[in-house]
PDB file of N, CA and C in Angstrom:
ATOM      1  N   UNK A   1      40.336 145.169  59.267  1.00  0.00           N
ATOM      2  CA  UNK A   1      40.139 144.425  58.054  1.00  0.00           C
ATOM      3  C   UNK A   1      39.011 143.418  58.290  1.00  0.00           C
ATOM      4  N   UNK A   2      38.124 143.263  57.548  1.00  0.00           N
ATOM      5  CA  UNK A   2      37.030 142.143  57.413  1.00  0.00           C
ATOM      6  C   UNK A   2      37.273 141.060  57.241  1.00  0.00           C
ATOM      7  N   UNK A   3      37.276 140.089  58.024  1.00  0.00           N
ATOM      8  CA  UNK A   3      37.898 138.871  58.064  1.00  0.00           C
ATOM      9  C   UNK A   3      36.404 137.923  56.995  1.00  0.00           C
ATOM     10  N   UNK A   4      35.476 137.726  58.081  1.00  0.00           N
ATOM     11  CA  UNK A   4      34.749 137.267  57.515  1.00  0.00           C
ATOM     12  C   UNK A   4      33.698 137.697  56.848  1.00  0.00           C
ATOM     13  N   UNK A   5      33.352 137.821  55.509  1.00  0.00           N
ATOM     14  CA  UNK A   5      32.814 138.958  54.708  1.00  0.00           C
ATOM     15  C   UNK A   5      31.425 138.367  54.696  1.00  0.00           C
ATOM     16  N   UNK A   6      30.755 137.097  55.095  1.00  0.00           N
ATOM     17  CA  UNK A   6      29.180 136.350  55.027  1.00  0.00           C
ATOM     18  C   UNK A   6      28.886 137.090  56.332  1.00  0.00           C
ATOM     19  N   UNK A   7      29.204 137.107  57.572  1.00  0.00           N
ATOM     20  CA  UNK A   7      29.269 138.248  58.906  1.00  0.00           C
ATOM     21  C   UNK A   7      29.657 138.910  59.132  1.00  0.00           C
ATOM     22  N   UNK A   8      30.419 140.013  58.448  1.00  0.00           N
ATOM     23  CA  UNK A   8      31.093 141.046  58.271  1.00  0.00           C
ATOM     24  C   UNK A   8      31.688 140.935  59.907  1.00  0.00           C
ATOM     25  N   UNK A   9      32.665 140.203  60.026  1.00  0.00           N
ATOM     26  CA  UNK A   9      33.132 140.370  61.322  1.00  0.00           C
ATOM     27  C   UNK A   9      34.646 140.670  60.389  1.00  0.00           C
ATOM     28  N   UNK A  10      35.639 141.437  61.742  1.00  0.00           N
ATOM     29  CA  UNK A  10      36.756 141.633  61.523  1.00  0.00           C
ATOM     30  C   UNK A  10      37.535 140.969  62.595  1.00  0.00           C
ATOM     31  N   UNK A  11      38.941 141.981  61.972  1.00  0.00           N
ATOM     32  CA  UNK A  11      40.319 140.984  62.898  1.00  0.00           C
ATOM     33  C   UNK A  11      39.770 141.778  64.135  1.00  0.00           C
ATOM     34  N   UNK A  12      39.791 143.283  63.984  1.00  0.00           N
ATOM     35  CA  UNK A  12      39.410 143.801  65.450  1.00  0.00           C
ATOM     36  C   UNK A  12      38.579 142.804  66.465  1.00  0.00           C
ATOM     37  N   UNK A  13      37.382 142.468  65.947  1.00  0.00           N
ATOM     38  CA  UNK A  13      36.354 142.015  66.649  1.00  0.00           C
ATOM     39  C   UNK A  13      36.917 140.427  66.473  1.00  0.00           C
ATOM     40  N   UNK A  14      37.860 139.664  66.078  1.00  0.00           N
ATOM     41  CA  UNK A  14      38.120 138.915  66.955  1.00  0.00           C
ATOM     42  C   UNK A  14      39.347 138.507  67.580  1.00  0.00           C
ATOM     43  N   UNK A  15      40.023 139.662  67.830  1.00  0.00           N
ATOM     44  CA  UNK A  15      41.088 139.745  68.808  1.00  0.00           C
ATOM     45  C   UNK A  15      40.656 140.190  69.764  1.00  0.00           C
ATOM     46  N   UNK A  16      39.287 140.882  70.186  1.00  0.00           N
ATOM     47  CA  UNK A  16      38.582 141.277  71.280  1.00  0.00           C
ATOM     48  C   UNK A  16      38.258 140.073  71.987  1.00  0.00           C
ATOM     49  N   UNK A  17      37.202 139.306  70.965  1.00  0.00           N
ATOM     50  CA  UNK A  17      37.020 138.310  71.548  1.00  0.00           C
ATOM     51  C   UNK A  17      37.526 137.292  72.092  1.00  0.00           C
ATOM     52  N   UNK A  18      39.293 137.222  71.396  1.00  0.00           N
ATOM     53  CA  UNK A  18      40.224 136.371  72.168  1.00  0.00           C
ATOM     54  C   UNK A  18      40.251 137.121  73.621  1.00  0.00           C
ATOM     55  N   UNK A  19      40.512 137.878  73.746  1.00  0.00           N
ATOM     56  CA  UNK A  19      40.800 139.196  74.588  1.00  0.00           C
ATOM     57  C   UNK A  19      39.563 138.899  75.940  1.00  0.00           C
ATOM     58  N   UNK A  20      38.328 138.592  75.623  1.00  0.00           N
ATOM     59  CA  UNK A  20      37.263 138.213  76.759  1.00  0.00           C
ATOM     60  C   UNK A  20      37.377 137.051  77.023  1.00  0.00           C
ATOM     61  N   UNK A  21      38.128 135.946  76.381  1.00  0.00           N
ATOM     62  CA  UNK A  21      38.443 134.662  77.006  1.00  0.00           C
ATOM     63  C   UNK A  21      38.313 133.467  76.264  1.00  0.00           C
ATOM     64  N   UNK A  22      37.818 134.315  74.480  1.00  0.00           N
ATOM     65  CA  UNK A  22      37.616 132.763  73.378  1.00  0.00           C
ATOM     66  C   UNK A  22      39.235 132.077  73.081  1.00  0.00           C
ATOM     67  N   UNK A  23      39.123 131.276  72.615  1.00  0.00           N
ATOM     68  CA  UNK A  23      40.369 130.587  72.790  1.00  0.00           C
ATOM     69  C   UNK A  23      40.889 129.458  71.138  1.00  0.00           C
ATOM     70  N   UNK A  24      39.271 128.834  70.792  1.00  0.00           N
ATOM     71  CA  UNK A  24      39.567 127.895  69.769  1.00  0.00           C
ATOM     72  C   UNK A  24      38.451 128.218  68.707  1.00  0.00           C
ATOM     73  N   UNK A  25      38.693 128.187  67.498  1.00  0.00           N
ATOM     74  CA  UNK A  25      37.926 128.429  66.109  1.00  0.00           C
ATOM     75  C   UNK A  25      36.562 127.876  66.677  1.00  0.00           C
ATOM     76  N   UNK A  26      36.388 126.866  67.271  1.00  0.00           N
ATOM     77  CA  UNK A  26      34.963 126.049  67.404  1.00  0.00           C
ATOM     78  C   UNK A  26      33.908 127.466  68.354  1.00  0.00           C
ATOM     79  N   UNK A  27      35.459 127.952  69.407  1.00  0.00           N
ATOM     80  CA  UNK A  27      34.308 129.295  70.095  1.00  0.00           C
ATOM     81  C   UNK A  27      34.098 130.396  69.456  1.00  0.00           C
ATOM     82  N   UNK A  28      34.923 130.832  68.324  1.00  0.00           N
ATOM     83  CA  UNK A  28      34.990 131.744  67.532  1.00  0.00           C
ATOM     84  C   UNK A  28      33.526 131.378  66.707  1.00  0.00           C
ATOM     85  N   UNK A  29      33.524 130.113  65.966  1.00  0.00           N
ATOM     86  CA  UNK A  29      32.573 129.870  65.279  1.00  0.00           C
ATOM     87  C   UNK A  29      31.314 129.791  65.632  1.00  0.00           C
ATOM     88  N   UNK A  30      30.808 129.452  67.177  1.00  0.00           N
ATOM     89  CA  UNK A  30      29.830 129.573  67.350  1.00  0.00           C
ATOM     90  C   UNK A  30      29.855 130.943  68.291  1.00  0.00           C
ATOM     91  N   UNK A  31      30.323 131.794  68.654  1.00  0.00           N
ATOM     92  CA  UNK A  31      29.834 133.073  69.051  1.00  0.00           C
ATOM     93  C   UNK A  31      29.815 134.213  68.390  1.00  0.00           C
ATOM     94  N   UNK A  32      30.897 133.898  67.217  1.00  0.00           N
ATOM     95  CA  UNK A  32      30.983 135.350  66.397  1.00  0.00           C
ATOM     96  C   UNK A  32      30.555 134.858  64.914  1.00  0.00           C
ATOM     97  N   UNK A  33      30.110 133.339  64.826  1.00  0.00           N
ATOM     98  CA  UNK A  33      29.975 133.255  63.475  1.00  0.00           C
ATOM     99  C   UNK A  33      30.890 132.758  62.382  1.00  0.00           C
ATOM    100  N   UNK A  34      32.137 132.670  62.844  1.00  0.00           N
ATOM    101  CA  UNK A  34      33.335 133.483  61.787  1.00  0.00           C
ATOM    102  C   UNK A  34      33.287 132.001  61.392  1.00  0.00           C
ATOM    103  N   UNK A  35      33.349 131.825  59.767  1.00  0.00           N
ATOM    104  CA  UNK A  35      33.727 130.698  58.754  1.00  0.00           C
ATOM    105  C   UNK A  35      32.140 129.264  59.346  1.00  0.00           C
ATOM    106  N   UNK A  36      31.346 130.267  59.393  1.00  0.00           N
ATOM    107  CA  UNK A  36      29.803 129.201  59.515  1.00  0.00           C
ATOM    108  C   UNK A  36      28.970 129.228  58.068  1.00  0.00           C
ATOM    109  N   UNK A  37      29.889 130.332  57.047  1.00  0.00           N
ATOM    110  CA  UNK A  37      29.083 129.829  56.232  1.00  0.00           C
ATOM    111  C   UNK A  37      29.550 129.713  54.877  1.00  0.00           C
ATOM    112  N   UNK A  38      30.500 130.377  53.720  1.00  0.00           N
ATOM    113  CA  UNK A  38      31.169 129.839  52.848  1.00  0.00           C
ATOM    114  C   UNK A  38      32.229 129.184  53.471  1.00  0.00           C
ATOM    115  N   UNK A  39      33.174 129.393  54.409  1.00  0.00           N
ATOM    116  CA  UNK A  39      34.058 128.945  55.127  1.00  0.00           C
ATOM    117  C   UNK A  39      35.731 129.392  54.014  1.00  0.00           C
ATOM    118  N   UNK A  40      35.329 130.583  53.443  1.00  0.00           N
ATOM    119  CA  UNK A  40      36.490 131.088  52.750  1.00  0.00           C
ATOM    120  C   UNK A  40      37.581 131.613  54.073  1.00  0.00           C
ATOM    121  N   UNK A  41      36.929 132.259  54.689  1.00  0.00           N
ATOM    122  CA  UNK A  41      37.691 132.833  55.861  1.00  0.00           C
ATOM    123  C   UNK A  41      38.304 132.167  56.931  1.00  0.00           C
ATOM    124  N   UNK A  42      38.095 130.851  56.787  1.00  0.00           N
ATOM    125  CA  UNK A  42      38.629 130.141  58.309  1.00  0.00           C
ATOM    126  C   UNK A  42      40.237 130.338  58.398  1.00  0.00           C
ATOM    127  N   UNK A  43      40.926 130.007  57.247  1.00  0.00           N
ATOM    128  CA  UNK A  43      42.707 130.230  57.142  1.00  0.00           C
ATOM    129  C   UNK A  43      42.941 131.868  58.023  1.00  0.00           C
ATOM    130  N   UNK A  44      42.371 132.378  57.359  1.00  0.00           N
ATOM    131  CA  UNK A  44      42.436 133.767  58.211  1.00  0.00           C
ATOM    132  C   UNK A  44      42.373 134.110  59.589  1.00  0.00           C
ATOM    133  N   UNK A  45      40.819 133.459  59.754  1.00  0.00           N
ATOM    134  CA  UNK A  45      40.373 133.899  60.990  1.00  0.00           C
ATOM    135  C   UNK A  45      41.450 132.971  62.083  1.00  0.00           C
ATOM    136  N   UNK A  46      41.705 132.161  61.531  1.00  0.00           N
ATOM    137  CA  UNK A  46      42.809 131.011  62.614  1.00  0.00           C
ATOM    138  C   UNK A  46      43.955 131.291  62.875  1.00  0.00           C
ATOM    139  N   UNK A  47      44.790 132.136  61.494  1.00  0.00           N
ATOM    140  CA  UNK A  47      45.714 133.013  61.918  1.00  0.00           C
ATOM    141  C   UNK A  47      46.205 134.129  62.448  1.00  0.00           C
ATOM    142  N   UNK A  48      44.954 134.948  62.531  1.00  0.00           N
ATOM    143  CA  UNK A  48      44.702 135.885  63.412  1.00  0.00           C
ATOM    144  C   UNK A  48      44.471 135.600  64.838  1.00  0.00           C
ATOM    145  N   UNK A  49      43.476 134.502  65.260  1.00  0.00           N
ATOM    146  CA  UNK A  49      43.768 133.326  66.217  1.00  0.00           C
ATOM    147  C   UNK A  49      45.129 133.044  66.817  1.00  0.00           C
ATOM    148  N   UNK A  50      45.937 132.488  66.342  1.00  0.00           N
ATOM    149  CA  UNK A  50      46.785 132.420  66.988  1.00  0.00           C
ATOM    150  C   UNK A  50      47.722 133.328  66.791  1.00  0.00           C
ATOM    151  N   UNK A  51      48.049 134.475  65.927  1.00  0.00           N
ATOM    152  CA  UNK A  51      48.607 135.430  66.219  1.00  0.00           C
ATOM    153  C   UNK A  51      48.479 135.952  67.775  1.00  0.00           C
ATOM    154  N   UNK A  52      46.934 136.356  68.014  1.00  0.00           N
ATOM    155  CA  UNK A  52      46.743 137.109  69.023  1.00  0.00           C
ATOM    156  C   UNK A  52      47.148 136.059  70.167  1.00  0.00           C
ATOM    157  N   UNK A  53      46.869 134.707  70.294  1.00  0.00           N
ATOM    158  CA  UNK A  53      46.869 134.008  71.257  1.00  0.00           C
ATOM    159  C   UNK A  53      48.426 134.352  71.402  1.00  0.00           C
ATOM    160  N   UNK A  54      49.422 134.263  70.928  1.00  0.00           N
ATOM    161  CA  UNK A  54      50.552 133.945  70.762  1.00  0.00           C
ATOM    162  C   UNK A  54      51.067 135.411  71.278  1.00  0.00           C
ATOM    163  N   UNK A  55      50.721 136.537  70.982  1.00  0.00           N
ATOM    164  CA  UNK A  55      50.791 137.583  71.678  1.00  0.00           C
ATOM    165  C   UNK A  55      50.576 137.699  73.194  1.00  0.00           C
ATOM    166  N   UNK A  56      49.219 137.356  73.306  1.00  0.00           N
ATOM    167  CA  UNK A  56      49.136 137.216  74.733  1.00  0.00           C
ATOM    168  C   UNK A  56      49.925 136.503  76.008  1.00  0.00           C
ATOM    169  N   UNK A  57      50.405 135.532  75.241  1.00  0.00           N
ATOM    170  CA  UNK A  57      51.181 134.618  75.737  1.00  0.00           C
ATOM    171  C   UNK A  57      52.764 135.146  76.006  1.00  0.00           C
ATOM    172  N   UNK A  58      53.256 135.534  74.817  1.00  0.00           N
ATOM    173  CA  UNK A  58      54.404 136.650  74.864  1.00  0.00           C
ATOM    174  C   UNK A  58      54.153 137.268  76.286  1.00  0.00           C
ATOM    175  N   UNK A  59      53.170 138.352  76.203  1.00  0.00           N
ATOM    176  CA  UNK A  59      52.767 139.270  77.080  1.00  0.00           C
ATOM    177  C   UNK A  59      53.336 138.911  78.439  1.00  0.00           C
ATOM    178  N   UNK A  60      52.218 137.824  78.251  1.00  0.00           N
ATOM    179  CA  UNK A  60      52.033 137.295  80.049  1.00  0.00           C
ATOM    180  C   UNK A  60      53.406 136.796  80.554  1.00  0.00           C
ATOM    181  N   UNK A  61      54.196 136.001  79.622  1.00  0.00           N
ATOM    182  CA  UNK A  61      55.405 135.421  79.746  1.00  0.00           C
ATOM    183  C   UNK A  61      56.679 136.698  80.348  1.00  0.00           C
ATOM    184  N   UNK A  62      56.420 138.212  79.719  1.00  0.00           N
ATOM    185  CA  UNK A  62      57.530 138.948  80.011  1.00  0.00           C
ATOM    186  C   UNK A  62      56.889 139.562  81.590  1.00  0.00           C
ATOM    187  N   UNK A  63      55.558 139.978  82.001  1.00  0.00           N
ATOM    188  CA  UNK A  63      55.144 140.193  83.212  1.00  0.00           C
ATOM    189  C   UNK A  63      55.930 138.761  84.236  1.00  0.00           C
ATOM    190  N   UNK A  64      55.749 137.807  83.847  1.00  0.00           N
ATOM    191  CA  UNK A  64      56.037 136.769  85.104  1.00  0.00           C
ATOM    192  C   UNK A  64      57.935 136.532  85.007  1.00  0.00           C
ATOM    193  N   UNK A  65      58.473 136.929  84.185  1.00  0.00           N
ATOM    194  CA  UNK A  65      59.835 137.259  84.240  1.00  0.00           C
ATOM    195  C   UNK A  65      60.181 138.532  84.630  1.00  0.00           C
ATOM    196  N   UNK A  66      59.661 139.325  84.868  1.00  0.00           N
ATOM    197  CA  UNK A  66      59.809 140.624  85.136  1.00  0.00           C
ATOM    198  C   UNK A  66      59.242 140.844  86.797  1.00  0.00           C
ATOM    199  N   UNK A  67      58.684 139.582  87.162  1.00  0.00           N
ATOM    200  CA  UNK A  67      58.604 139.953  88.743  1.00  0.00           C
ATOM    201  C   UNK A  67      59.942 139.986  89.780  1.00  0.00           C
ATOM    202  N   UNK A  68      59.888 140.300  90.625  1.00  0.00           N
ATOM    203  CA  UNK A  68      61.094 140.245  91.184  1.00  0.00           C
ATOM    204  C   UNK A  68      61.039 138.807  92.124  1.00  0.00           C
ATOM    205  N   UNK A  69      62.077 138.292  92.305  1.00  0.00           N
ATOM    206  CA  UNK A  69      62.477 137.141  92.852  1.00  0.00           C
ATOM    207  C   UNK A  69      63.078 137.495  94.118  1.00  0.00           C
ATOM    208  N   UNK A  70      62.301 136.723  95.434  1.00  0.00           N
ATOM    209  CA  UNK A  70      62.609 136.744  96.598  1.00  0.00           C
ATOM    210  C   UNK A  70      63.615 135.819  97.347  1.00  0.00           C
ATOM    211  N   UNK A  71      64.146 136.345  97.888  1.00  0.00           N
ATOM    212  CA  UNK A  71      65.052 135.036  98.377  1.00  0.00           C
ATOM    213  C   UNK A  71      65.132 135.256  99.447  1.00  0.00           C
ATOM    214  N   UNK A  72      65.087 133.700  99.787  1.00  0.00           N
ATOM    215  CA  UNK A  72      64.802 133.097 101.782  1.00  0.00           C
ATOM    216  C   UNK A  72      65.987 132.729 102.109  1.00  0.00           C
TER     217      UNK A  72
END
């Protein structure tokens, strides 16, 4: 889906970019553009933002519970 329609960027392309290591709307905004210029899209692009962040986080959270625990 086309998130931001002035840069035709999408959700794909910026859950990728969370995905290489962006993190906050300010890096979103200056590397992909997203909400630099009507700024209709920022609600969007931020919730897609932290959707994905919030995923990742999930993610990482069930890998580090899922290690096995050693005992001395």
């Amino acid at each position: 889906m086309i998130v931001c329609v002035c840069n035709n960027i999408s959700d794909r392309e910026i859950r990728l970019a969370i995905d290489l290591g962006l993190s906050t709307m300010a890096e979103l905004r200056r590397e992909l553009g997203v909400a630099t210029c009507c700024g209709k899209c920022h609600s969007c692009a931020r919730e897609v933002l932290g959707e994905h962040l919030a995923k990742g986080a999930d993610a990482l959270r069930e890998q580090v519970l899922r290690r096995p625990v050693l005992s001395t």
